[in-house]
Protein backbone atom coordinates (compact mmCIF):
# COMPACT_ATOMS: atom_id res chain seq x y z
CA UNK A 1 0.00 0.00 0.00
CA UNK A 2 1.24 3.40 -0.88
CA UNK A 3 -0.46 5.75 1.86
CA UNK A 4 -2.08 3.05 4.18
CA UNK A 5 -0.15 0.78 6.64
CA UNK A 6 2.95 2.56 7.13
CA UNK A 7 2.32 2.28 10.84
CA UNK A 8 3.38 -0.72 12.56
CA UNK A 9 0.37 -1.96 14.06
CA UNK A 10 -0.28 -3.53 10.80
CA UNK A 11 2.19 -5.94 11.28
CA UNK A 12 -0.12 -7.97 13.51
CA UNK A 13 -2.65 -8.21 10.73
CA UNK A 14 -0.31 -9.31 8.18
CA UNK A 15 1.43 -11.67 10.37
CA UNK A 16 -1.82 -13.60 10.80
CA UNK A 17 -2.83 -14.15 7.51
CA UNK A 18 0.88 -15.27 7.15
CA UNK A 19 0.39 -17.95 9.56
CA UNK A 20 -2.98 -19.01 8.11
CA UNK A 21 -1.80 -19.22 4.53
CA UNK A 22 1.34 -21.31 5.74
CA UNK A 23 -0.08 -24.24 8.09
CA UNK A 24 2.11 -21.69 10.86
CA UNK A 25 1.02 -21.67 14.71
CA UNK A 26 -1.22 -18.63 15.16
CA UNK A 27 -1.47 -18.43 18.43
CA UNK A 28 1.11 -15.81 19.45
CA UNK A 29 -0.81 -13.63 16.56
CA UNK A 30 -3.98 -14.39 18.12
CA UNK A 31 -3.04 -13.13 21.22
CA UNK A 32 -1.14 -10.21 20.67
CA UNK A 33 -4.80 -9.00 18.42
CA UNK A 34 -7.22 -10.26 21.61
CA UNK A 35 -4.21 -7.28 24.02
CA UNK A 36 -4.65 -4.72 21.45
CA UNK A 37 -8.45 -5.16 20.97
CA UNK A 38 -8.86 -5.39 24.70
CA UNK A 39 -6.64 -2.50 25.48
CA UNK A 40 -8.80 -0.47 22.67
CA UNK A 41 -12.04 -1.72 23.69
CA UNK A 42 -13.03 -3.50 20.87
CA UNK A 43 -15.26 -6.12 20.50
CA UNK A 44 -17.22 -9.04 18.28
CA UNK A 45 -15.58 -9.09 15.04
CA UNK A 46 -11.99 -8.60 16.24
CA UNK A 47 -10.35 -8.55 12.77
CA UNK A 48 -12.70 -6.14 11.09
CA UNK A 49 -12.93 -4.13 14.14
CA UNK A 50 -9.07 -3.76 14.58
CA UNK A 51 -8.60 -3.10 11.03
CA UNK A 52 -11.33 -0.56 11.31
CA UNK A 53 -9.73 0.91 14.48
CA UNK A 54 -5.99 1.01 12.20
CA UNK A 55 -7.79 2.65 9.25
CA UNK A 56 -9.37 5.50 11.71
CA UNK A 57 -6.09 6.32 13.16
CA UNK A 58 -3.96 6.30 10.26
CA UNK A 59 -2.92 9.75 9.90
CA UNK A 60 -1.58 10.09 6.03
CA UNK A 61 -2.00 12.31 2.96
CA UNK A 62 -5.50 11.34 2.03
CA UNK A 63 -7.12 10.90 5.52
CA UNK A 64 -5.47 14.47 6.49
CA UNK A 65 -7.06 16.34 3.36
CA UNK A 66 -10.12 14.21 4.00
CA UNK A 67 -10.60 15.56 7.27
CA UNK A 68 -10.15 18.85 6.33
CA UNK A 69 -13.13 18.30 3.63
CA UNK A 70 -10.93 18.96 0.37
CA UNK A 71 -11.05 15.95 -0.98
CA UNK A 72 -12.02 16.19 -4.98
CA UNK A 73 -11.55 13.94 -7.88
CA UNK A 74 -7.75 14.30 -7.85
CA UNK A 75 -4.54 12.56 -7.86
CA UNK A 76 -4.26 11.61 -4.19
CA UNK A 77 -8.06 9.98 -4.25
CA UNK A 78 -6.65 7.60 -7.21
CA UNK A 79 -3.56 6.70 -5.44
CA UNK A 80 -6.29 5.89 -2.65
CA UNK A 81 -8.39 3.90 -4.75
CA UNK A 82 -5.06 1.40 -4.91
CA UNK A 83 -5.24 1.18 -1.58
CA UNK A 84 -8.61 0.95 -1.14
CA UNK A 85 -8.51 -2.34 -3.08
CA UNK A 86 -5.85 -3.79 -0.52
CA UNK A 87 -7.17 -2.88 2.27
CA UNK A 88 -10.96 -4.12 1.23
CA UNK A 89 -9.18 -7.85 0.41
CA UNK A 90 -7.97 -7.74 3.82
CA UNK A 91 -11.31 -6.50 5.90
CA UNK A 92 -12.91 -9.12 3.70
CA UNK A 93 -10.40 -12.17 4.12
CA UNK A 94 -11.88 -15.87 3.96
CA UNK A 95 -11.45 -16.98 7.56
CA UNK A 96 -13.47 -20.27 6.13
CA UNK A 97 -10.97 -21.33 4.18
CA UNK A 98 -7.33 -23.00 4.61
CA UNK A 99 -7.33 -24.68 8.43
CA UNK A 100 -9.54 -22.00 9.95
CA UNK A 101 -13.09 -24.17 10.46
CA UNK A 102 -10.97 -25.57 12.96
CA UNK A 103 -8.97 -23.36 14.42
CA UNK A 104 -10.90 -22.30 17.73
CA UNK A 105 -8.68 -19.54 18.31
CA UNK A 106 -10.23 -17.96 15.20
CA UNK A 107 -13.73 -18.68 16.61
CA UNK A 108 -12.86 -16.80 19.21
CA UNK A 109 -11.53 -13.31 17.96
CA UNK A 110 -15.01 -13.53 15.32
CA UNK A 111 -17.04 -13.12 17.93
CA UNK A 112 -15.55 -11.86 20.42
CA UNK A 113 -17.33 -10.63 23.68
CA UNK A 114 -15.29 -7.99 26.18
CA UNK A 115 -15.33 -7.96 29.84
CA UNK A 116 -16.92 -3.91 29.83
CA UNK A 117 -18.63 -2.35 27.59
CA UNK A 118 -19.57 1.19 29.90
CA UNK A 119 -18.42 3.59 26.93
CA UNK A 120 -18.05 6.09 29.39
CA UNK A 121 -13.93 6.82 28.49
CA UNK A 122 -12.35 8.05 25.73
CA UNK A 123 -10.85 4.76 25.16
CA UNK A 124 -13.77 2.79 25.31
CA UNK A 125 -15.94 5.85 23.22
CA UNK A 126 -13.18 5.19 20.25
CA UNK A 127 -13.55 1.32 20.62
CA UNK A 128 -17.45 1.55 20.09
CA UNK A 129 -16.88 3.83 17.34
CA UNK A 130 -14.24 1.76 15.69
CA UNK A 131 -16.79 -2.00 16.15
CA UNK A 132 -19.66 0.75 14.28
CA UNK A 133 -17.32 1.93 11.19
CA UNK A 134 -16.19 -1.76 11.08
CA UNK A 135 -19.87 -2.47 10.43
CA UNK A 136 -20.17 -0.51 8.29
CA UNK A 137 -17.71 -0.58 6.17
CA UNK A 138 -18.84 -4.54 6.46
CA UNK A 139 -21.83 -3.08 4.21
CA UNK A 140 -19.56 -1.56 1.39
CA UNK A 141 -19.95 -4.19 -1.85
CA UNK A 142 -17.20 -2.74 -3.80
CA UNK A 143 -13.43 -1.46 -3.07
CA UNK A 144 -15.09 2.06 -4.43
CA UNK A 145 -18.00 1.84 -1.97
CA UNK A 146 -15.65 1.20 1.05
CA UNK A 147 -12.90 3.75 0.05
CA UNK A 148 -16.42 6.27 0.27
CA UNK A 149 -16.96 4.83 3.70
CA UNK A 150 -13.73 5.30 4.70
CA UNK A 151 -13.29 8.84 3.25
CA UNK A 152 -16.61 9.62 4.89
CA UNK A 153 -15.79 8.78 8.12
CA UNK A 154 -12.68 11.01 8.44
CA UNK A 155 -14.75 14.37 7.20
CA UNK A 156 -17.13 13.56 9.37
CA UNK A 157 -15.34 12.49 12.65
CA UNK A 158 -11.25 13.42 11.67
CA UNK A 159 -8.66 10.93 11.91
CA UNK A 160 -6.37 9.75 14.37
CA UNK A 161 -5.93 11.21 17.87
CA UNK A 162 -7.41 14.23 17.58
CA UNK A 163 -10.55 12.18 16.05
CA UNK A 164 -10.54 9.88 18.74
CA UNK A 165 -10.13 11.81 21.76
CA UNK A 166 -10.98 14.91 23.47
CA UNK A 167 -8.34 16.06 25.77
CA UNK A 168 -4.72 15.82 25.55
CA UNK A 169 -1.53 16.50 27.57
CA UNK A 170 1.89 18.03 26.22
CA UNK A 171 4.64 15.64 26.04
CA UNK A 172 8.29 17.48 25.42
CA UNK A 173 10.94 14.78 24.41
CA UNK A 174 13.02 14.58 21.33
CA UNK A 175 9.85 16.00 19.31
CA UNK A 176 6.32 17.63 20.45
CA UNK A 177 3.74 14.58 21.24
CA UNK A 178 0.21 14.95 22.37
CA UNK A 179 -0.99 12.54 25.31
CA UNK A 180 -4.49 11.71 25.34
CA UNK A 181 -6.05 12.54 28.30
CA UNK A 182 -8.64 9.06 28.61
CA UNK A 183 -10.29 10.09 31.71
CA UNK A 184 -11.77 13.48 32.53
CA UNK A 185 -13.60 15.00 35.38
CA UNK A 186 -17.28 14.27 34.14
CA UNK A 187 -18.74 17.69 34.91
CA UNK A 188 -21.33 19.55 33.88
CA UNK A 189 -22.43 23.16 33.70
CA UNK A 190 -25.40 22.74 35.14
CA UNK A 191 -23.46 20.95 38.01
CA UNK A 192 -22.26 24.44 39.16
CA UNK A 193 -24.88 26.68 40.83
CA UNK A 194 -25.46 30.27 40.18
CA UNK A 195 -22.63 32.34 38.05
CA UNK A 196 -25.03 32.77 35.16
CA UNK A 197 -23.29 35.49 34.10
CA UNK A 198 -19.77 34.00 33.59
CA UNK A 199 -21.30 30.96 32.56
CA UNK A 200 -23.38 32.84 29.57
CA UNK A 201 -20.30 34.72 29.07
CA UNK A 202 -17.93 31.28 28.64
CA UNK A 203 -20.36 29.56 26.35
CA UNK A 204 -21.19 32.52 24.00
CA UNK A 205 -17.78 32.86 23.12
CA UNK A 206 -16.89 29.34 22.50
CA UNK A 207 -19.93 28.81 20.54
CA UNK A 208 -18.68 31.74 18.73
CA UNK A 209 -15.57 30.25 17.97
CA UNK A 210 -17.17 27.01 17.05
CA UNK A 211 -19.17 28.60 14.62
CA UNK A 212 -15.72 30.03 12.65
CA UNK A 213 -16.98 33.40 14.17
CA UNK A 214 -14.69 36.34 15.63
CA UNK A 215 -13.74 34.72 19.45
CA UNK A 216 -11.32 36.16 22.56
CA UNK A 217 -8.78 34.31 24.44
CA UNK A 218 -10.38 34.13 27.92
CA UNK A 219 -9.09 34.87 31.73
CA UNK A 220 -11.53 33.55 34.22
CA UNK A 221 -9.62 34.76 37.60
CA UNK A 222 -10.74 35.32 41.24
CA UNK A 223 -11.54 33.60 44.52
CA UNK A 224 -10.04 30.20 44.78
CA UNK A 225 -12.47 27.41 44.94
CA UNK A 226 -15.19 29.31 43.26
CA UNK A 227 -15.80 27.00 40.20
CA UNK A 228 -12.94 28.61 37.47
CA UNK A 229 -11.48 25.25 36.37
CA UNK A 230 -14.80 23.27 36.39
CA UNK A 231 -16.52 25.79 34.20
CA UNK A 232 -13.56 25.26 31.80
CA UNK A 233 -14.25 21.50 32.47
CA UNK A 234 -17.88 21.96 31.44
CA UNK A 235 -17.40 23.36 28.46
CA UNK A 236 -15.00 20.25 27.15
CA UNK A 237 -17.97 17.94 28.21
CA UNK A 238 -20.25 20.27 26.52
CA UNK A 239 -18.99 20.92 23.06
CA UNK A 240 -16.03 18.06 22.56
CA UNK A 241 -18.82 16.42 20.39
CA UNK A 242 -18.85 19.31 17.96
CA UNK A 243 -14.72 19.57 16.87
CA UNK A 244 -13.50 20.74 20.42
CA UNK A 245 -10.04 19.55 21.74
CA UNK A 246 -8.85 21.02 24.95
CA UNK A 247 -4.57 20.27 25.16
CA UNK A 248 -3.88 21.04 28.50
CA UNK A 249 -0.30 23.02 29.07
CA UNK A 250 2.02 23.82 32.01
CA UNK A 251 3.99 26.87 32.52
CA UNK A 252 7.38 24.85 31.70
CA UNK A 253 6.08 24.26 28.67
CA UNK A 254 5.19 27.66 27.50
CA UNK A 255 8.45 28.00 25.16
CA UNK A 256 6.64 25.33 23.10
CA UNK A 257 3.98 27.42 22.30
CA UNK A 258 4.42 28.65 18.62
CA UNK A 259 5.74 24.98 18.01
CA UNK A 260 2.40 23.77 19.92
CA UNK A 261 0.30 26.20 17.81
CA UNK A 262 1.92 25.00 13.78
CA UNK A 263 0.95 21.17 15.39
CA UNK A 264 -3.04 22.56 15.67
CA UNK A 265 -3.05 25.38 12.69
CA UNK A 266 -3.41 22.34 10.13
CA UNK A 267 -5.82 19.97 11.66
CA UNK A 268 -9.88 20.42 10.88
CA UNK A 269 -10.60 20.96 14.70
CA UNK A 270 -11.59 24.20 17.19
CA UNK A 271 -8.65 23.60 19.96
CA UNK A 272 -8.69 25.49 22.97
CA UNK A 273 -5.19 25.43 24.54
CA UNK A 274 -5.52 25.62 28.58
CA UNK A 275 -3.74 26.78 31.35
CA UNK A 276 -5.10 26.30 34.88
CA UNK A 277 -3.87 28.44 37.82
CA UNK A 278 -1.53 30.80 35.69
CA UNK A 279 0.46 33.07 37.43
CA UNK A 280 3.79 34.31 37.55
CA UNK A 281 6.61 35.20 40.34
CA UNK A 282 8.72 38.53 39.36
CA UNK A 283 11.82 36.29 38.53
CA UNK A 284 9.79 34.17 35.98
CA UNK A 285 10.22 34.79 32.42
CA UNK A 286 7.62 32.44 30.86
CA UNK A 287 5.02 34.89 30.56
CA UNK A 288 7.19 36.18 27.64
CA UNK A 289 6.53 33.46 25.49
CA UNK A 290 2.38 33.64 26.32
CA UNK A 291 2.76 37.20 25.53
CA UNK A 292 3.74 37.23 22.10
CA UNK A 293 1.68 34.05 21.34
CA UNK A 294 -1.54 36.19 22.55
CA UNK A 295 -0.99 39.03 20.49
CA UNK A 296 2.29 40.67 19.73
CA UNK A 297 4.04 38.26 17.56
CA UNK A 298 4.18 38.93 13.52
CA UNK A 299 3.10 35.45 12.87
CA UNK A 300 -0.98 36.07 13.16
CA UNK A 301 -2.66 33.16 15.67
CA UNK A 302 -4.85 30.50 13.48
CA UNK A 303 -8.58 30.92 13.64
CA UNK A 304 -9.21 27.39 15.08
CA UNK A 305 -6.95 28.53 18.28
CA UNK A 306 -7.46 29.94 21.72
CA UNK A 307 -6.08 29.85 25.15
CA UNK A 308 -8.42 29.80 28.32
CA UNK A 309 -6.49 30.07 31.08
CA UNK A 310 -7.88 30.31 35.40
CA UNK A 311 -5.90 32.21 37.85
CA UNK A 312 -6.55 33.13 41.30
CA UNK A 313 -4.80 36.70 40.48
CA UNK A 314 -6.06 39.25 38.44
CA UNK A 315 -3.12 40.81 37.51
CA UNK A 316 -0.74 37.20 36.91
CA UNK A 317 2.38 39.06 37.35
CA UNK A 318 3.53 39.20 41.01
CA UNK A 319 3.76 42.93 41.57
CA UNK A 320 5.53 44.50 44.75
CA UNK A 321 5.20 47.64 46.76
CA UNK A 322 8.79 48.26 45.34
CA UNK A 323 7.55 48.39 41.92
CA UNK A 324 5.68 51.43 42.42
CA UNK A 325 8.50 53.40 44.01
CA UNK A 326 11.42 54.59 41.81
CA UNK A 327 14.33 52.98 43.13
CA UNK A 328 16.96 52.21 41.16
CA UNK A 329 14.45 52.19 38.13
CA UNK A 330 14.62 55.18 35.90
CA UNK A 331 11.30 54.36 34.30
CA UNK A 332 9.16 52.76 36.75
CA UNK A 333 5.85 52.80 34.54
CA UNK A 334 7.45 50.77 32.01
CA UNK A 335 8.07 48.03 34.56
CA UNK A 336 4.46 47.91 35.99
CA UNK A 337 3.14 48.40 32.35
CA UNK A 338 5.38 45.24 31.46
CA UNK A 339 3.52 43.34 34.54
CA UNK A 340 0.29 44.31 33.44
CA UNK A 341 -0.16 44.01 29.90
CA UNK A 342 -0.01 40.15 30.05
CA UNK A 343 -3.50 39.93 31.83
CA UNK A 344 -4.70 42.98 29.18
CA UNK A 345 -4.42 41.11 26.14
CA UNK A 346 -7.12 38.25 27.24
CA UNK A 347 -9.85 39.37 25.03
CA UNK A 348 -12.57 38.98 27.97
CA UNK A 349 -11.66 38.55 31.67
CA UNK A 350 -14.24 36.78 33.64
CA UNK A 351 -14.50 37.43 37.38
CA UNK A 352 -15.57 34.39 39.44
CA UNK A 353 -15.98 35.73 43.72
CA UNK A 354 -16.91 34.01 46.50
CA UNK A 355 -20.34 33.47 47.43
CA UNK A 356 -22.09 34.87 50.60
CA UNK A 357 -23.60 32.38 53.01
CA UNK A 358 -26.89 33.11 51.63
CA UNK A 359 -25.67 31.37 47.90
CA UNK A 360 -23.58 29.38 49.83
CA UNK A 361 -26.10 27.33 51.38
CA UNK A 362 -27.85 27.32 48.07
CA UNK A 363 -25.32 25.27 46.49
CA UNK A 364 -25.08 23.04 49.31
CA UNK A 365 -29.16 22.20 49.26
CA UNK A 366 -28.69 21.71 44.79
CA UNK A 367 -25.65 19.93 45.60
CA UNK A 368 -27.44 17.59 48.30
CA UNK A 369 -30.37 17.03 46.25
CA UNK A 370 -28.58 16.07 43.20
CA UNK A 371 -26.63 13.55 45.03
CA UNK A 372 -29.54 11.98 46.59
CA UNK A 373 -28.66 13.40 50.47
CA UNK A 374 -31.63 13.78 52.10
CA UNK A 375 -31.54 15.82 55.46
CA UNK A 376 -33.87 18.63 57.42
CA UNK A 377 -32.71 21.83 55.13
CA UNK A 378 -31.58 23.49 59.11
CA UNK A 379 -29.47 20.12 59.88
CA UNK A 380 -28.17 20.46 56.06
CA UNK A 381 -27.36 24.35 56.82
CA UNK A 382 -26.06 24.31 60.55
CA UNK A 383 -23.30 21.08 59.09
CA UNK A 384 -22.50 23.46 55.82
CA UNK A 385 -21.56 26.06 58.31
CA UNK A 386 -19.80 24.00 60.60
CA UNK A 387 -17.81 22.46 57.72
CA UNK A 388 -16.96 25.73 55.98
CA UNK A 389 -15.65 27.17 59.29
CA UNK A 390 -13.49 23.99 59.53
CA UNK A 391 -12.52 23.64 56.26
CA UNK A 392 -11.63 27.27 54.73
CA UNK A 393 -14.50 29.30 54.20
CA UNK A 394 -17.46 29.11 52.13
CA UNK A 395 -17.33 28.19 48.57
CA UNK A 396 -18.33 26.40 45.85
CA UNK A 397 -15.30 23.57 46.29
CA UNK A 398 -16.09 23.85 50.43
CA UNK A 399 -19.82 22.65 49.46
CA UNK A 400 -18.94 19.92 46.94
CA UNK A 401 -16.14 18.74 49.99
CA UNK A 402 -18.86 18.98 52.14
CA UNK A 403 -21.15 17.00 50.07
CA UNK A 404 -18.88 13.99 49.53
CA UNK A 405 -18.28 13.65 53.00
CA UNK A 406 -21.76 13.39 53.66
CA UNK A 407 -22.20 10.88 50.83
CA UNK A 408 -19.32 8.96 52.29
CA UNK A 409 -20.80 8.61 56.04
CA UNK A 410 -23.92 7.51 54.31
């Protein structure tokens, strides 16, 4: 094949039908497909699945441009079509023929039954996706038909990791990776009581952005504990379904940022690139790096990028008392001005305060009845006081505390 099965991963596939066309002990082949499958979540059909599951990952020339819709009647779709051809003679391989009536290993992988099947991961979301292209590409008559599945399903969902998962890490080593993040924080926006406002203010700009309209880089700053990095949470559970990646970056990393940003600028996906708890001592020079990346830099920031970062600071420059008397500093304003700008060029800043006791025990009654705690509301509200004097102060991350403690008596 000339753009398909370059990765390695294929080698299992074609080392089976080796064995099977050579009289050759399959069982080593066998079980190295039942640890992938398992480890992907994949299920029944094991060989149609896991070549289903290879051809959704395979990042190359025609799955890129497919993704990114521009796919025509050209060049690179007639190179595909040879592929296509391969590939279809391998999804479709005889498993009745040769030794393989008898071979109960092969029974085994052809229907093949896993221990879970929640589909509440990323992991597991990709594996049911993967067993439901596999059956439908099982549907496709002709090498043309299937090579139309195939290019349908990466316009429709994208290819590879980005396709496949919502949330990643940054890895630094000898070149930039992305680490798929296979668990997150299943949260809600309707989880977090009251801050309509910010809320309102958070979704109408992402949906913005989503929609290829004009969007800001956001700040949401202010009282610890308040509900910041859940909101940003939310919105991943809310719109990862319509394009939305989240890669999630630490302040180290921050000198990979242009780098980061030519990785995203070609891929058919709305990626929000986030930093939780920014903030910076006076001796740090990271901020540099964000600073020119936000606006400032000749090279203009793609349209399918933006950074939402929380801090507990307004202002994510330490500043000191020194800074606003001259010193040894001839121009004094420049320094604070230097300080300052980094928090000015987030297009909207979104102030998130602590509640009074009033809201407090609000969120503590939706919070109890949502979990199923059922207490006299003046037990409920004398224990929420108790425990916020205890533990901090009253707050949005106090009452959720507060809640699983009570859930965890109970």
């Amino acid at each position: 094949m000339i753009l398909f099965g370059k990765n390695e991963n294929y080698r299992l596939i074609f080392d089976l039908i080796d064995g099977l066309k050579n009289g050759a002990d399959i069982t080593d082949a066998v079980g190295r497909l039942i640890e992938k499958c398992e480890k992907h979540k994949l299920y029944q059909n094991l060989w149609r699945s896991y070549i289903a599951w290879l051809i959704m990952n395979d990042e190359n020339a025609f799955s890129l441009a497919c993704e990114m819709k521009t796919i025509e009647d050209c060049t690179l779709y007639a190179v595909a079509r040879k592929d296509a051809k391969e590939l279809f003679d391998l999804f479709f391989y005889d498993f009745e023929g040769d030794f393989a009536k008898e071979n109960e290993w092969l029974r085994l992988i052809l229907n093949y039954k896993p221990h879970t099947q929640h589909f509440q991961t990323n992991r597991e979301i990709s594996g049911k996706t993967a067993v439901e292209f596999g059956q439908r590409l099982a549907k496709a008559a002709t090498p043309e038909l299937f090579l139309k599945e195939i290019a349908a399903q990466y316009a429709q969902h994208g290819v590879g990791m980005f396709g496949n998962n919502a949330a990643f890490y940054l890895h630094e080593g000898e070149t930039l990776s992305f680490i798929p993040i296979i668990e997150f924080e299943d949260v809600h926006l309707s989880d977090l009581w009251g801050y309509e406002l910010q809320k309102k203010q958070l979704t109408d700009n992402t949906e913005a952005f989503l929609q290829g309209k004009t969007a800001n880089n956001v700040l949401l700053y202010g009282d610890s504990g308040t509900g910041k990095s859940t909101c940003v949470k939310a919105i991943l559970n809310e719109y990862h379904d319509r394009g939305l990646r989240f890669v999630e970056i630490y302040k180290p990393q921050f000198k990979y940022l242009t780098e980061l940003i030519d990785h995203l600028r070609t891929r058919n996906y709305k990626f929000v690139i986030y930093m939780d708890d920014l903030s910076f001592e006076d001796f740090e020079i990271e901020y540099k790096y964000l600073k020119a990346v936000i606006e400032g830099g000749l090279e203009k920031r793609p349209d399918n990028v933006l950074i939402y970062a929380t801090s507990n600071r307004r202002h994510l420059i330490r500043e000191n008392f020194s800074d606003r008397n001259a010193g040894d500093d001839i121009h004094k304003n420049d320094t604070m001005q230097e300080k300052l700008s980094l928090a000015e060029r987030f297009g909207i800043s979104i102030n998130f305060t602590k509640p009074v006791q009033k809201d407090y025990f609000e969120m503590v009654r939706y919070l109890a009845k949502n979990n199923g705690i059922q207490l006299p509301e003046d037990q409920l509200y004398d224990l929420a006081r108790k425990w916020g004097i205890r533990n901090g102060g009253m707050s949005g991350r106090v009452a959720q505390q507060f809640i699983n403690h009570l859930k965890g008596k109970a």
